[in-house]
Protein backbone atom coordinates (compact mmCIF):
# COMPACT_ATOMS: atom_id res chain seq x y z
CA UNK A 1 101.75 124.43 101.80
CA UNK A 2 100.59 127.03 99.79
CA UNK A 3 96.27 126.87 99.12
CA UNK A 4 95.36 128.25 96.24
CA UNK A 5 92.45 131.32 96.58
CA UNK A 6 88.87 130.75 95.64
CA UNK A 7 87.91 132.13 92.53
CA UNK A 8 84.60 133.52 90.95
CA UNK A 9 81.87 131.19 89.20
CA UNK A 10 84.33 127.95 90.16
CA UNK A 11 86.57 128.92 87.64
CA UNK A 12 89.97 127.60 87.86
CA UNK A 13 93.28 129.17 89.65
CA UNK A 14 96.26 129.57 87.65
CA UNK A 15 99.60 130.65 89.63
CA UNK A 16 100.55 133.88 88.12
CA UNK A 17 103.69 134.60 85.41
CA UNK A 18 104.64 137.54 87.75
CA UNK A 19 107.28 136.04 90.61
CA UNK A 20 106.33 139.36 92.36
CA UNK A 21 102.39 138.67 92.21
CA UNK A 22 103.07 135.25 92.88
CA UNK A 23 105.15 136.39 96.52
CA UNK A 24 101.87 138.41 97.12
CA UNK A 25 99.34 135.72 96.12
CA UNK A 26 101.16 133.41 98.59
CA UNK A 27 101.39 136.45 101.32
CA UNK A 28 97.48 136.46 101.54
CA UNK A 29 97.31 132.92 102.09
CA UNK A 30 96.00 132.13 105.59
CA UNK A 31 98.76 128.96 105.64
CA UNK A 32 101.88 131.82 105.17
CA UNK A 33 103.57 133.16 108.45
CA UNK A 34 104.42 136.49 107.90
CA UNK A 35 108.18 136.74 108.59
CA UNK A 36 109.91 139.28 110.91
CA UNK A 37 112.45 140.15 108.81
CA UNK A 38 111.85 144.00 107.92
CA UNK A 39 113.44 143.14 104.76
CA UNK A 40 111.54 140.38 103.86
CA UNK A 41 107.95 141.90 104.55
CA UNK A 42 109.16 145.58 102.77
CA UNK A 43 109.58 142.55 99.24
CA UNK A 44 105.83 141.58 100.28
CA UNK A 45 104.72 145.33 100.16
CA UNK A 46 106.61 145.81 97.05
CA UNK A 47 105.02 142.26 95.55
CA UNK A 48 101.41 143.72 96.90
CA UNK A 49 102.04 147.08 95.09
CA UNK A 50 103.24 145.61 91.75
CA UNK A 51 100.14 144.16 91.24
CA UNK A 52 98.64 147.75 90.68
CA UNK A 53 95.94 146.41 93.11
CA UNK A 54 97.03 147.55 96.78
CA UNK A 55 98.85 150.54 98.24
CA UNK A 56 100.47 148.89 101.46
CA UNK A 57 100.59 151.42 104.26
CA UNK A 58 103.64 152.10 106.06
CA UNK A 59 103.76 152.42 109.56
CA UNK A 60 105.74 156.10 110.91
CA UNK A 61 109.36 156.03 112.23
CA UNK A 62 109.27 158.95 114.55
CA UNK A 63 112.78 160.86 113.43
CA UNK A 64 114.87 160.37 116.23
CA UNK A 65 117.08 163.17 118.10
CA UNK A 66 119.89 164.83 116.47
CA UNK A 67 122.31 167.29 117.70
CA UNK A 68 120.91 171.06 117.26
CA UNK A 69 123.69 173.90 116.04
CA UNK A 70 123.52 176.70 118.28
CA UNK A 71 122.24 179.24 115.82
CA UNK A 72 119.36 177.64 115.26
CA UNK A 73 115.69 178.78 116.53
CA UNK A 74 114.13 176.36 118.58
CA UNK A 75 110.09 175.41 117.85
CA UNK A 76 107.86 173.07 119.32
CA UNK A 77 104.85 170.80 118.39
CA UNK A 78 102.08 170.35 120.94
CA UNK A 79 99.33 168.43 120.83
CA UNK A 80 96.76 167.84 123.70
CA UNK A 81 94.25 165.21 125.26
CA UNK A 82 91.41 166.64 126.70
CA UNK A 83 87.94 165.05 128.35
CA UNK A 84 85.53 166.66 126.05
CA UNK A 85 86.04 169.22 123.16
CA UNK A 86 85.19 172.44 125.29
CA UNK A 87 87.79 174.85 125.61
CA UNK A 88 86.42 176.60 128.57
CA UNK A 89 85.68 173.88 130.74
CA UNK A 90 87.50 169.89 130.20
CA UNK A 91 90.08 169.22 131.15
CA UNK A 92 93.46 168.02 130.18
CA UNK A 93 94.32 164.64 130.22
CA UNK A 94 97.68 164.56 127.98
CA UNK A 95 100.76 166.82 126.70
CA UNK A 96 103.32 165.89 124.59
CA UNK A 97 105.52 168.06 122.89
CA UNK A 98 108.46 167.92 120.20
CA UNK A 99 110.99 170.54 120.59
CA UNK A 100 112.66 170.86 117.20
CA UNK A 101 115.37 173.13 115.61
CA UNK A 102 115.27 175.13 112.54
CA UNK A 103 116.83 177.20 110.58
CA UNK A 104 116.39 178.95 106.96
CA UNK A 105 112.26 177.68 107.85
CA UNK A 106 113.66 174.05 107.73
CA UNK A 107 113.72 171.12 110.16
CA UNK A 108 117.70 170.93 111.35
CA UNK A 109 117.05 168.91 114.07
CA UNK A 110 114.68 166.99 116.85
CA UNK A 111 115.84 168.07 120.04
CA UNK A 112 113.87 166.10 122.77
CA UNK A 113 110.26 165.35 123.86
CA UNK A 114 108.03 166.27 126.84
CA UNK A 115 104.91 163.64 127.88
CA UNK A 116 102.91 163.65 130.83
CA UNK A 117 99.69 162.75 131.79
CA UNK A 118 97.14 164.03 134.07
CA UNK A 119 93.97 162.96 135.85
CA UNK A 120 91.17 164.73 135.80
CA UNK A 121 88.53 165.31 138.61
CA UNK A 122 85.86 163.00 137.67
CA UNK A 123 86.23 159.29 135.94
CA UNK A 124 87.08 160.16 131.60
CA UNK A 125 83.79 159.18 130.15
CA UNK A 126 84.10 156.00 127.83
CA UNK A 127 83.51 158.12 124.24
CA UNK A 128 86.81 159.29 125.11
CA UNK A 129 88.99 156.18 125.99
CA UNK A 130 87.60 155.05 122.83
CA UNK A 131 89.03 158.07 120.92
CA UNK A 132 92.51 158.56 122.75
CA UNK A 133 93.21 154.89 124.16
CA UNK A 134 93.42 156.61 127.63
CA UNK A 135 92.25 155.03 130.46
CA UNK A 136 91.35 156.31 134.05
CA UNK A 137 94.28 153.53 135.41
CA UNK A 138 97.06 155.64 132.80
CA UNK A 139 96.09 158.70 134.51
CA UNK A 140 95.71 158.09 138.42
CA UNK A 141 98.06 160.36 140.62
CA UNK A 142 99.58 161.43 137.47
CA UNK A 143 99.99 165.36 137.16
CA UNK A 144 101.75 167.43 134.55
CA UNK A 145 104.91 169.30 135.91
CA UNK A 146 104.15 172.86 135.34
CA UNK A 147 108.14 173.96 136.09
CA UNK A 148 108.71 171.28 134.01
CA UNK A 149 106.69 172.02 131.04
CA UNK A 150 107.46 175.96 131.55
CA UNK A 151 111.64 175.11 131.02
CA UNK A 152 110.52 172.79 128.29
CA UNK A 153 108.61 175.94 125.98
CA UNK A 154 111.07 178.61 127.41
CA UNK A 155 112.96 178.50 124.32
CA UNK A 156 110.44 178.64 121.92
CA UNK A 157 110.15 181.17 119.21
CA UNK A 158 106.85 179.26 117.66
CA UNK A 159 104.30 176.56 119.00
CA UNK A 160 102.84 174.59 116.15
CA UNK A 161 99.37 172.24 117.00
CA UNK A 162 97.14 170.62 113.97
CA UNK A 163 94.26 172.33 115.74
CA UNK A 164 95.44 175.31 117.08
CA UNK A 165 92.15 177.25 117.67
CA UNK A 166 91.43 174.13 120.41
CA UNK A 167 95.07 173.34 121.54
CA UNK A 168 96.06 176.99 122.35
CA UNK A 169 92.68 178.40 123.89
CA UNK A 170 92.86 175.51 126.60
CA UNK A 171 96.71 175.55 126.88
CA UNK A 172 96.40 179.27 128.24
CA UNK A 173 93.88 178.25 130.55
CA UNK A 174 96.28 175.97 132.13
CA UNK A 175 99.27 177.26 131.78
CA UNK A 176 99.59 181.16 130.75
CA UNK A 177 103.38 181.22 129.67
CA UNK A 178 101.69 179.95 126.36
CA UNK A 179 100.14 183.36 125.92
CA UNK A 180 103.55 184.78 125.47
CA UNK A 181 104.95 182.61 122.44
CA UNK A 182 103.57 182.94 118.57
CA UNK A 183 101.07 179.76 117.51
CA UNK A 184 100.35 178.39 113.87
CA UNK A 185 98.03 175.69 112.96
CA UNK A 186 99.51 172.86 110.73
CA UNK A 187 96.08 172.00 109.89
CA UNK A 188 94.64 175.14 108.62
CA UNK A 189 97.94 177.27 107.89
CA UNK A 190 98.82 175.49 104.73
CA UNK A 191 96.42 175.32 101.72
CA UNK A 192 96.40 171.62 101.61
CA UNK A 193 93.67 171.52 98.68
CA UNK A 194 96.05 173.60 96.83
CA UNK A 195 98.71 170.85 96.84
CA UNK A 196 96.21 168.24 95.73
CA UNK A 197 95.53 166.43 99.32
CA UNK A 198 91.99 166.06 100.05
CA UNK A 199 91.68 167.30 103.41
CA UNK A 200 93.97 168.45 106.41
CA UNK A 201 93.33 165.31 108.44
CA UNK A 202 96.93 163.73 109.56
CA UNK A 203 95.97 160.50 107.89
CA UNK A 204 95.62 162.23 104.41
CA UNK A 205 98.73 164.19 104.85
CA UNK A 206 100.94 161.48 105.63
CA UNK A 207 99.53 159.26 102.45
CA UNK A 208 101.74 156.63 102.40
CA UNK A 209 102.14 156.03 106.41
CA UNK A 210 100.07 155.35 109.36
CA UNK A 211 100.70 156.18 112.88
CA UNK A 212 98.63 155.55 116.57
CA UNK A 213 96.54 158.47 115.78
CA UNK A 214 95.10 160.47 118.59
CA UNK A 215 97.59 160.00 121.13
CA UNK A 216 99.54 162.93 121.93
CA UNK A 217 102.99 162.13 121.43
CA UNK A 218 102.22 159.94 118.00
CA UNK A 219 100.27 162.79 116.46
CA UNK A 220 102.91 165.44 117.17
CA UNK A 221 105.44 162.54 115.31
CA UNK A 222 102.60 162.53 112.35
CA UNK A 223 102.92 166.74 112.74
CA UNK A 224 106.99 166.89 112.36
CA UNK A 225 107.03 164.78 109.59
CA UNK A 226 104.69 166.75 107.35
CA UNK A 227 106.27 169.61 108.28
CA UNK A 228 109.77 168.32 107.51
CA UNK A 229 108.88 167.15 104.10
CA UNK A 230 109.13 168.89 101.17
CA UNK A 231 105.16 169.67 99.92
CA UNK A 232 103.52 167.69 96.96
CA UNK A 233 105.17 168.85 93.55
CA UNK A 234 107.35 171.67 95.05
CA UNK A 235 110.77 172.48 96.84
CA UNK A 236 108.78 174.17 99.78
CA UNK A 237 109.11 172.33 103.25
CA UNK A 238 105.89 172.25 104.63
CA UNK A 239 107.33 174.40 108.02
CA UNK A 240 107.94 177.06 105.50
CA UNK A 241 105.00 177.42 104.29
CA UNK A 242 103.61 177.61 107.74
CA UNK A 243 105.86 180.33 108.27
CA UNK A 244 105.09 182.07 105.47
CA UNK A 245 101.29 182.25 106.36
CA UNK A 246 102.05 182.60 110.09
CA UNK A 247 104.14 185.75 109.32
CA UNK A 248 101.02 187.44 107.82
CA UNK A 249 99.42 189.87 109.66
CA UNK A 250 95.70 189.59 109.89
CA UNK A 251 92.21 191.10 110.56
CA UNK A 252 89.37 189.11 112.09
CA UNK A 253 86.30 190.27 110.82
CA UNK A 254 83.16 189.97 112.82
CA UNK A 255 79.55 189.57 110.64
CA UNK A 256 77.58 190.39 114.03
CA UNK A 257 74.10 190.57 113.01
CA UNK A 258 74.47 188.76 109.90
CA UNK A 259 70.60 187.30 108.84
CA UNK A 260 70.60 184.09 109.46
CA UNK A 261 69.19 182.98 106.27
CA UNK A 262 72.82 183.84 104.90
CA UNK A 263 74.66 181.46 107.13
CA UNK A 264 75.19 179.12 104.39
CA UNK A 265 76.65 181.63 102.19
CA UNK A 266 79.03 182.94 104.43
CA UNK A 267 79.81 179.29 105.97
CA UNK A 268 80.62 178.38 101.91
CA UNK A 269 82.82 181.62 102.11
CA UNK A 270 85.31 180.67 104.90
CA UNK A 271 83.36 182.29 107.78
CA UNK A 272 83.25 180.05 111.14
CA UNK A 273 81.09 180.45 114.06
CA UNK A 274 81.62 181.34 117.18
CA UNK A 275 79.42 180.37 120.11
CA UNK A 276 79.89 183.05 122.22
CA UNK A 277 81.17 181.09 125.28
CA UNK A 278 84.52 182.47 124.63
CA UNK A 279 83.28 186.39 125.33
CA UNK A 280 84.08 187.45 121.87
CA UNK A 281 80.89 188.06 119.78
CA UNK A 282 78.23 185.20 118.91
CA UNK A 283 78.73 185.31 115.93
CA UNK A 284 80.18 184.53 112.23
CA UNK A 285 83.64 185.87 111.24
CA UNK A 286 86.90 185.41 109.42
CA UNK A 287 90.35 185.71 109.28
CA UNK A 288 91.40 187.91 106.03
CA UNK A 289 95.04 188.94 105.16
CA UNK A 290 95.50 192.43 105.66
CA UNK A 291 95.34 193.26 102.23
CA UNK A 292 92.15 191.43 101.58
CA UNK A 293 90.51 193.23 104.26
CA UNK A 294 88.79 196.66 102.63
CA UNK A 295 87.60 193.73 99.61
CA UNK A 296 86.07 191.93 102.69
CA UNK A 297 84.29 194.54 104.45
CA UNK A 298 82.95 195.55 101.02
CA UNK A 299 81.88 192.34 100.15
CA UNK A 300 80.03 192.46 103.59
CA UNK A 301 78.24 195.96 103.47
CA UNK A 302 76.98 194.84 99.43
CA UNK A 303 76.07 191.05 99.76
CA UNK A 304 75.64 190.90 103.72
CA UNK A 305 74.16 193.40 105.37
CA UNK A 306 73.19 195.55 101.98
CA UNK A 307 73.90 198.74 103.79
CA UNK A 308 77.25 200.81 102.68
CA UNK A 309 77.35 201.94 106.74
CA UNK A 310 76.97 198.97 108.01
CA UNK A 311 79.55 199.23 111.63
CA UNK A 312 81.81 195.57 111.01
CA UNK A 313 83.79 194.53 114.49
CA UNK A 314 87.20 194.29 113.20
CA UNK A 315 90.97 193.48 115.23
CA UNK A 316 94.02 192.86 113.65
CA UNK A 317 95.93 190.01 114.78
CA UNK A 318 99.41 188.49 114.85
CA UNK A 319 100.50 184.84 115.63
CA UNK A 320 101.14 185.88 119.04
CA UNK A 321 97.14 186.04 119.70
CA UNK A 322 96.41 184.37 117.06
CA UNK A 323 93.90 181.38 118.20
CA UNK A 324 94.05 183.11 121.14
CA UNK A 325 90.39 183.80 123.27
CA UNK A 326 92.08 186.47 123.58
CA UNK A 327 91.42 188.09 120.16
């Protein structure tokens, strides 16, 4: 029996002209099972969305393994769990990886996945079960396969994470084959801004879709599909323009000795810090294209450091350090 919702200042409820706002008037009704059906419930989201009220999240179908042509290059997406967010010292608790085909900088195919967990030498601290869903009972006597794991990124001719500058500076500490393979960061290698999504967060970029967000395997799902759509407005896949940027060769441009009362304006600027734990300088820099980088250094000796010979730390870099500690 359908009950009718309350309504402001006792006013009374009228059933709406709209069959498709009635089907979601009766949906929100606490005395309405929700039915199974896929069908069914995808007419409820439509009824919900006709009202011009709700946007009904859907939840992500990971895209399911397809047969890969042989001239295709072979990438993977990786995405770790980790007890803490310190490169140099936690430790992993989670891999998965999506091994993926491509070909013309387009998703051709999903080849397989790689998952494995692995305990860590002292109980994971409850912040982090709360973030990643992991428990010390999914881990015990679990450890990840490094021969294993070492077949699985053999064929690799690029290693996508959505935080590279974490994922790949702690996958080299475990396993150094990683050092040997080119990186780019889904999160920060596209201009997301530019294509009108408010941030690089997975749940903005997949807008219409939700997935189990921060665990390993799911987010490297949320990762593939952004990168095998299209972007907003455009006919560019979002692995191409990855590709693009990754492609680019790059200087990373130290502001060692930068006064301090300027962090702000070099923070506003693009310029990250670095903590100095990592043996490169403690310090501010960037990452400029290499043919932004004279404009950079000059914008540094003027508005910086005010001195025309001021001595900048610079390094060019590639995707095959890029991320790297070792840069």
């Amino acid at each position: 029996m359908f009950k009718p919702p309350n309504t402001p200042f006792g006013l009374p409820w009228k059933q709406p002209a709209n069959p498709l706002v009635k089907v979601a008037s009766e949906a929100l009704s606490l005395e309405v099972a929700l039915p199974d059906n896929a069908k069914t419930t995808e007419t409820m989201a439509r009824a919900l969305e006709a009202t011009g009220d709700y946007r009904v999240l859907r939840r992500l179908i990971p895209r399911t393994s397809s047969p890969r042509s042989a001239s295709d290059r072979v990438g993977l997406i990786v995405d770790l769990e980790t007890t803490g967010l310190d490169t140099a010292r936690n430790e992993v608790l989670e891999i998965a990886a999506i091994k993926f085909g491509y070909a013309d900088d387009r998703i051709t195919s999903i080849i397989e996945t790689f998952q494995a967990f692995q305990q860590p030498s002292a109980p994971i601290e409850p912040a982090i079960t709360t973030l990643t869903g992991i428990t010390d009972a999914m881990v015990a006597g679990h450890h990840i396969d490094d021969e294993a794991l070492a077949q699985f990124v053999s064929e690799a001719s690029i290693v996508v994470a959505h935080s590279a500058a974490f994922d790949r500076k702690v996958a080299e500490r475990y396993w150094p084959l990683f050092e040997r393979v080119h990186w780019a960061c889904s999160a920060t290698g596209i201009d997301w801004k530019a294509h009108g999504l408010s941030g690089a967060r997975l749940a903005y970029l997949l807008a219409e879709l939700f997935h189990g967000a921060h665990r390993a395997l799911d987010d490297c799902h949320a990762v593939l599909e952004i990168l095998a759509r299209n972007l907003p407005g455009t006919d560019q896949s979002g692995l191409q323009a990855l590709l693009d940027r990754a492609r680019r060769s790059q200087h990373r441009i130290w502001a060692d000795g930068a006064p301090f009362a300027l962090k702000d304006v070099l923070k506003q600027r693009g310029y990250r810090w670095n903590d100095g734990n990592d043996g490169q300088p403690k310090s501010w820099y960037v990452d400029a294209d290499a043919d932004a980088t004279d404009a950079e250094l000059d914008y540094l000796r003027k508005e910086i450091f005010q001195r025309e010979d001021a001595d900048i730390v610079i390094r060019a870099i590639t995707s095959l350090d890029r991320f790297s500690n070792r840069v």
